[in-house]
PDB file of N, CA and C in Angstrom:
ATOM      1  N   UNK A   1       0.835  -1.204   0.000  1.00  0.00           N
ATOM      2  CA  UNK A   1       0.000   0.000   0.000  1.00  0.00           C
ATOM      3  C   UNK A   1       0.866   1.249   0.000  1.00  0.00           C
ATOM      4  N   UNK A   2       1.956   1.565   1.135  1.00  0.00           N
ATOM      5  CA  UNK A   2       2.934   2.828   0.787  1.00  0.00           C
ATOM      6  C   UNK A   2       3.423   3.218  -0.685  1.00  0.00           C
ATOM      7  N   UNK A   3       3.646   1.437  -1.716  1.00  0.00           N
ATOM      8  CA  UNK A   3       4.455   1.909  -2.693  1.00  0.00           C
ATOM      9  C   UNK A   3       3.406   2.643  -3.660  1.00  0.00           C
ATOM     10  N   UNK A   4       2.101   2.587  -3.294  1.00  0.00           N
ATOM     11  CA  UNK A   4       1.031   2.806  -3.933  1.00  0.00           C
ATOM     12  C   UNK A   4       0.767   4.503  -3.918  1.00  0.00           C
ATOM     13  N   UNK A   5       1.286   5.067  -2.721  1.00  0.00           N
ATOM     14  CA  UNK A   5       0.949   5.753  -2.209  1.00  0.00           C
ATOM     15  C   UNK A   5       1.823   7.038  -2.391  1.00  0.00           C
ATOM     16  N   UNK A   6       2.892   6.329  -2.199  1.00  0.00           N
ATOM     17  CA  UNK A   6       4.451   7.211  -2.722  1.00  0.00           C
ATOM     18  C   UNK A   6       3.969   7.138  -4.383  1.00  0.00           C
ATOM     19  N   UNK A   7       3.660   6.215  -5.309  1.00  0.00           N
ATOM     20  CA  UNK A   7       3.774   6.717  -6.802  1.00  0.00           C
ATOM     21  C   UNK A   7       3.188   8.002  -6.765  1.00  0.00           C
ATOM     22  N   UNK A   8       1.740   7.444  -6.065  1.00  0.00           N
ATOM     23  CA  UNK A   8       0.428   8.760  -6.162  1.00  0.00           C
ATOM     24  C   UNK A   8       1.642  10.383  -5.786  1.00  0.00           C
ATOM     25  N   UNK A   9       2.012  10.200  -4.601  1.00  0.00           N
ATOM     26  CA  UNK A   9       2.795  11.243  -4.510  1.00  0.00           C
ATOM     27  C   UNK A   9       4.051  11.774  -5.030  1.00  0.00           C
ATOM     28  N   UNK A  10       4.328  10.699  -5.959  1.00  0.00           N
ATOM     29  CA  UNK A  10       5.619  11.717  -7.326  1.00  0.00           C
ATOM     30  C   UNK A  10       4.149  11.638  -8.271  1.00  0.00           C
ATOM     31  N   UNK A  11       3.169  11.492  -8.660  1.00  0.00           N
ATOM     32  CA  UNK A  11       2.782  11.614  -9.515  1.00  0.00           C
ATOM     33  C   UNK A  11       2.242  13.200  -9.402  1.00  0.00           C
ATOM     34  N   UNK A  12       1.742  13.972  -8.048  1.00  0.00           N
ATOM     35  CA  UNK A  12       1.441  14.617  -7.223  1.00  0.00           C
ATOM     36  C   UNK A  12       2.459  15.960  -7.581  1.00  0.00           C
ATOM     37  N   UNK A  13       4.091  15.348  -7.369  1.00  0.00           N
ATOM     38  CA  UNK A  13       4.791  16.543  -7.686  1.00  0.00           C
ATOM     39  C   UNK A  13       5.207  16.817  -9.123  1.00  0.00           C
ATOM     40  N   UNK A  14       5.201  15.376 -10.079  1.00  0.00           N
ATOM     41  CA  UNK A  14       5.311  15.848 -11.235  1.00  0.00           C
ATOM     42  C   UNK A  14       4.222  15.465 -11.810  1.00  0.00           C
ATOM     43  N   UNK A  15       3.200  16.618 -11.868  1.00  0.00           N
ATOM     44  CA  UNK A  15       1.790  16.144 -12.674  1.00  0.00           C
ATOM     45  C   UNK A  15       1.700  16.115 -13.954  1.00  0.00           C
ATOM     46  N   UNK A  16       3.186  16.548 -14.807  1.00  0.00           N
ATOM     47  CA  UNK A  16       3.222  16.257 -16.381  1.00  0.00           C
ATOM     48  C   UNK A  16       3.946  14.879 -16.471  1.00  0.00           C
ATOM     49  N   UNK A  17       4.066  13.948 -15.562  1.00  0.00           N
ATOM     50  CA  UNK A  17       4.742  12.588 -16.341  1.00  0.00           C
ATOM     51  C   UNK A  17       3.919  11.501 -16.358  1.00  0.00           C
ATOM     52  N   UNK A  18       2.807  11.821 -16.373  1.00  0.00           N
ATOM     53  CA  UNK A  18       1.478  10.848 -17.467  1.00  0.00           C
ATOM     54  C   UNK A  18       0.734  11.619 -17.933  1.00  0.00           C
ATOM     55  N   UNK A  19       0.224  11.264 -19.359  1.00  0.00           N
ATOM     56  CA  UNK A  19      -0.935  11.400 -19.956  1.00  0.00           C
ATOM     57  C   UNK A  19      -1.912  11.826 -19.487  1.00  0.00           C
ATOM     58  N   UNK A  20      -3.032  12.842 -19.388  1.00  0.00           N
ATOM     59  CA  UNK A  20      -4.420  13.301 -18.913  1.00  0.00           C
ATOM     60  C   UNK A  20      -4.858  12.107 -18.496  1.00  0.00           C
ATOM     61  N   UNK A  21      -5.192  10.955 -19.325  1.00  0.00           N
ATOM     62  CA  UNK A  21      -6.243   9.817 -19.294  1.00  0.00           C
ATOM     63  C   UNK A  21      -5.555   8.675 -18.732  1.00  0.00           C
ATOM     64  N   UNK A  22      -4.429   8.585 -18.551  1.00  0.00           N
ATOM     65  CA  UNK A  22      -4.020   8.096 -18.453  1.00  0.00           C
ATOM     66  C   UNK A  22      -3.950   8.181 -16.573  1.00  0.00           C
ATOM     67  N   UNK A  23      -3.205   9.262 -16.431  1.00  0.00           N
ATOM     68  CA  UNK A  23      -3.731  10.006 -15.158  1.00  0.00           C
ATOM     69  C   UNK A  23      -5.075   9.883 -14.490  1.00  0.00           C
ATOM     70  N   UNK A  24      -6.387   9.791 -15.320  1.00  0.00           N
ATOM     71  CA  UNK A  24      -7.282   9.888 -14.538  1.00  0.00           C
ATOM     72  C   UNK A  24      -8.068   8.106 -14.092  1.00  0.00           C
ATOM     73  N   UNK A  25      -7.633   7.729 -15.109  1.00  0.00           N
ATOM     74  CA  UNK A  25      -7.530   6.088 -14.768  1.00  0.00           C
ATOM     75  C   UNK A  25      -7.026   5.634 -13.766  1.00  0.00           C
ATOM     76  N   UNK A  26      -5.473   5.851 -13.463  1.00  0.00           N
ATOM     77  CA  UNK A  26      -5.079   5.816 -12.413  1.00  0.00           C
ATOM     78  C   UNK A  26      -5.600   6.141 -11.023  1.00  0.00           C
ATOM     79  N   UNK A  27      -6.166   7.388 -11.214  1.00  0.00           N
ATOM     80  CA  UNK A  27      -6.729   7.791 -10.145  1.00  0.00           C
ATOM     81  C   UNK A  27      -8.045   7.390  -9.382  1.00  0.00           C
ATOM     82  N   UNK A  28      -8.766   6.972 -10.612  1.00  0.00           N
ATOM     83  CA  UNK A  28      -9.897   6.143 -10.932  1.00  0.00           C
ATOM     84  C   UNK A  28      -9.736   4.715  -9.865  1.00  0.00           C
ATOM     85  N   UNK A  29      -8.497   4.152 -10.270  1.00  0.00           N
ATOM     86  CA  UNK A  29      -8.023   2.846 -10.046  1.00  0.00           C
ATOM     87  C   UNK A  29      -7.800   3.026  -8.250  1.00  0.00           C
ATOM     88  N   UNK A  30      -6.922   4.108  -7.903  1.00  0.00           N
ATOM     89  CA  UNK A  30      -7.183   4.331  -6.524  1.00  0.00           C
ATOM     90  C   UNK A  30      -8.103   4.053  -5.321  1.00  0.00           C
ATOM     91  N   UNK A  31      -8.890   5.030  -6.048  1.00  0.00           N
ATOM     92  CA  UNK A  31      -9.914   5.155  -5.467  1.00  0.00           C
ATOM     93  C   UNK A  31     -11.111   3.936  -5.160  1.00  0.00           C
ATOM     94  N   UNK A  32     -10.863   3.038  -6.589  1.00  0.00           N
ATOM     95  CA  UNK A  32     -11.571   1.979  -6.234  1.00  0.00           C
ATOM     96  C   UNK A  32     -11.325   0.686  -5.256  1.00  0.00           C
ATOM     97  N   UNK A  33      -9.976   0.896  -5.388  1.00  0.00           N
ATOM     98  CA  UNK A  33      -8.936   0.358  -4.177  1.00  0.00           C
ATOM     99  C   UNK A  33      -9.412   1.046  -3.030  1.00  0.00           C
ATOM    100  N   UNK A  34      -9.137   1.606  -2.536  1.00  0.00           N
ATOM    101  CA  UNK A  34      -9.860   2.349  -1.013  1.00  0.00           C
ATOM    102  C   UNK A  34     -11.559   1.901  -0.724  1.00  0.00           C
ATOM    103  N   UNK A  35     -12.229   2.217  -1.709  1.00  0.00           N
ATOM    104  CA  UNK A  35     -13.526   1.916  -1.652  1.00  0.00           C
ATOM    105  C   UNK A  35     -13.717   0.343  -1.339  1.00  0.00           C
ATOM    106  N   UNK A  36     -12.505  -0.886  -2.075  1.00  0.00           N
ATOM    107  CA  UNK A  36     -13.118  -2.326  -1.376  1.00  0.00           C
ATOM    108  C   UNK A  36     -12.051  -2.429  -0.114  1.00  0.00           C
ATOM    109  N   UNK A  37     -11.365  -1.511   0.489  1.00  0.00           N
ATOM    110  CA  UNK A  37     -10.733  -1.582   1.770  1.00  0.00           C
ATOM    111  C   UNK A  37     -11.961  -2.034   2.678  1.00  0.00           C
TER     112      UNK A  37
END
């Protein structure tokens, strides 16, 4: 879960090293992770 957590947070400081959609998938993907916690 941290390494999950740390990507989110370089993704956080460099918000140009993914794609828009790509980006929001991800984020997408997060979130759905937390939600079956």
């Amino acid at each position: 879960m941290n390494m999950i957590l740390e990507q989110l947070h370089i993704d956080l400081v460099e918000p140009m090293s993914l794609p828009s959609l790509a980006k929001s998938l991800y984020v997408i993907v997060i979130i759905d992770e937390y939600s079956c916690m």
